[in-house]
C-alpha atoms as a PDB file:
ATOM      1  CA  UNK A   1      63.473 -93.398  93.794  1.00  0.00           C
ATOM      2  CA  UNK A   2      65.115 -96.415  93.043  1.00  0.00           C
ATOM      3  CA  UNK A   3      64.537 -99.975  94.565  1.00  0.00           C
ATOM      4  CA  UNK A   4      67.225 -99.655  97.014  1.00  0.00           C
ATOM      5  CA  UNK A   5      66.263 -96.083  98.044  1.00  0.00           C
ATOM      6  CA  UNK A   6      63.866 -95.307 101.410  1.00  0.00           C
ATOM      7  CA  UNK A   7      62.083 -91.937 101.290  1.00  0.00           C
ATOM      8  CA  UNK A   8      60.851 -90.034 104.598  1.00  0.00           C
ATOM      9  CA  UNK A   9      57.102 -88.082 104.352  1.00  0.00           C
ATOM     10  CA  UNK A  10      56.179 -85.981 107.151  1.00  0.00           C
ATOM     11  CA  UNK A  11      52.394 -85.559 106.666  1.00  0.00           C
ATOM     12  CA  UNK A  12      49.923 -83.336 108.788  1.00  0.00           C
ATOM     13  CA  UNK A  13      46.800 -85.159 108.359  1.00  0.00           C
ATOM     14  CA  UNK A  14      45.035 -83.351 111.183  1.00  0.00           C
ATOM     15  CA  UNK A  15      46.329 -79.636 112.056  1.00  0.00           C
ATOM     16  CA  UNK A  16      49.050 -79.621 114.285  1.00  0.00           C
ATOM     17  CA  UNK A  17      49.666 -83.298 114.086  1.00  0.00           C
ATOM     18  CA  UNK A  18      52.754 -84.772 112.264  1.00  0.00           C
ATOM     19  CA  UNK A  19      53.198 -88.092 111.899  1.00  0.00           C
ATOM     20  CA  UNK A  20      57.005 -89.156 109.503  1.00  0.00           C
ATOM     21  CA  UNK A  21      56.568 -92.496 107.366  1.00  0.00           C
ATOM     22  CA  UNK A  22      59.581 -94.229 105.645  1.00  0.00           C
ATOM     23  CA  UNK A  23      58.616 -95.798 101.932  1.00  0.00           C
ATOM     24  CA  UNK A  24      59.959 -98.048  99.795  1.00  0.00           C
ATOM     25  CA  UNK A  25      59.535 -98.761  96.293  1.00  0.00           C
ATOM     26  CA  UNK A  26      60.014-102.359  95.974  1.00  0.00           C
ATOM     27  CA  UNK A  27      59.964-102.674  91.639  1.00  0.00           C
ATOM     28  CA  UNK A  28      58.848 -99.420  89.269  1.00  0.00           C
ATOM     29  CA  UNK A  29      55.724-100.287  88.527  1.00  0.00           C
ATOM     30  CA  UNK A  30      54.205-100.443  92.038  1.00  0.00           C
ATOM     31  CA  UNK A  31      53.467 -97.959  94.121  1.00  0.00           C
ATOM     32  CA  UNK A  32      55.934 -97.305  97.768  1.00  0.00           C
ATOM     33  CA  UNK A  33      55.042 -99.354 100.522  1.00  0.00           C
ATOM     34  CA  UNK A  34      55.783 -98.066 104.048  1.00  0.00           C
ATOM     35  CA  UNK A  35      58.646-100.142 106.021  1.00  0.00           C
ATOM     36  CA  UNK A  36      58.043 -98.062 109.546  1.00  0.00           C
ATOM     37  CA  UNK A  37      56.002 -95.029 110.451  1.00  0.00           C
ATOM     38  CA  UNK A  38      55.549 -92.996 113.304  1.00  0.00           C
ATOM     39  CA  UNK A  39      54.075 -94.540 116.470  1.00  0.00           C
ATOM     40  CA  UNK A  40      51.703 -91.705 117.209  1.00  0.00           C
ATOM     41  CA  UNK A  41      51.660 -87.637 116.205  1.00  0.00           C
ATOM     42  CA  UNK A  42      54.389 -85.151 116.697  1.00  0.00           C
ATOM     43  CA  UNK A  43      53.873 -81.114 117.703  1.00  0.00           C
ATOM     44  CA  UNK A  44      55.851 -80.050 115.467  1.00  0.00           C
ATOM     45  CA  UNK A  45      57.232 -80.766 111.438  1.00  0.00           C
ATOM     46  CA  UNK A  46      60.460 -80.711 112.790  1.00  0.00           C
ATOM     47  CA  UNK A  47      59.814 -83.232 115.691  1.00  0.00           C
ATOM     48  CA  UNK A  48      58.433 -85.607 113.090  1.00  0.00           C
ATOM     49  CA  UNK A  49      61.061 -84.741 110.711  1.00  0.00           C
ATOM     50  CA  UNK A  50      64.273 -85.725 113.020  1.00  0.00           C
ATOM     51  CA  UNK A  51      62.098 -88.303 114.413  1.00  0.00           C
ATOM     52  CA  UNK A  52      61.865 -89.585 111.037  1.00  0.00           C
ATOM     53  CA  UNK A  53      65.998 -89.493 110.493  1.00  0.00           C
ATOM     54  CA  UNK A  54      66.226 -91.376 113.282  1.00  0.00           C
ATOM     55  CA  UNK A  55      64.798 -94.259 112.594  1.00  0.00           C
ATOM     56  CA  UNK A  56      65.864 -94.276 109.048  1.00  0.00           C
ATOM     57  CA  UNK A  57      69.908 -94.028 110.567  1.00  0.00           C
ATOM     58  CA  UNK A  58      68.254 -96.774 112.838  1.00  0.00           C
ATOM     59  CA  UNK A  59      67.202 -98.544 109.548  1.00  0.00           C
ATOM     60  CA  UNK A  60      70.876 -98.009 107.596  1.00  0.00           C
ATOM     61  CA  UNK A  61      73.253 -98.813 110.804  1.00  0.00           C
ATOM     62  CA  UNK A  62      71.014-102.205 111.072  1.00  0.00           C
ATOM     63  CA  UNK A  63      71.541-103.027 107.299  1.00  0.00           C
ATOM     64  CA  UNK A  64      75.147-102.085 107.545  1.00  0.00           C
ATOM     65  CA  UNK A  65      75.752-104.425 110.506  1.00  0.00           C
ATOM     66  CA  UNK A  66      74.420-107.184 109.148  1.00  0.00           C
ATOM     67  CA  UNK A  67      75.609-106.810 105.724  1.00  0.00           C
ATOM     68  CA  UNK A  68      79.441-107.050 107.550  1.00  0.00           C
ATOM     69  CA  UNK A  69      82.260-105.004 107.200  1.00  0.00           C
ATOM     70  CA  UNK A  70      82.941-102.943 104.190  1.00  0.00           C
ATOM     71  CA  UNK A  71      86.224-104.139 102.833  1.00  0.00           C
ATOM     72  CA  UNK A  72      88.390-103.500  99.886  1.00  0.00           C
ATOM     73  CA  UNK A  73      89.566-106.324  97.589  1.00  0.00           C
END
């Protein structure tokens, strides 16, 4: 994972209870620190999973908006 990267962890810590967390690693020798996580427990891995996507897409299209447009020079 490099500095710019965000990774998504769907963890079951009780059974039948998902909960996604988005990590960042903010320099190589430190450990990932969560930037958002899950309000409350899913059903399902999946639920947690595209829960998960969602707010990282959330995460991206925010960064891309206010980074402004993408142009060539």
């Amino acid at each position: 994972m490099n500095a710019h990267s965000i990774e998504l962890i769907v963890d079951e810590p009780i059974p039948g209870h998902y909960c996604w967390v988005l990590l960042k690693q903010e320099s190589p020798d430190q450990n990932p620190v969560p930037v958002d996580y899950a309000a409350g427990p899913m059903p399902t891995y999946t639920a947690a999973m595209m829960a998960g996507i969602a707010a990282l897409e959330r995460r991206t299209e925010a960064h891309a908006e206010s980074s402004g447009p993408n142009t060539l020079h």
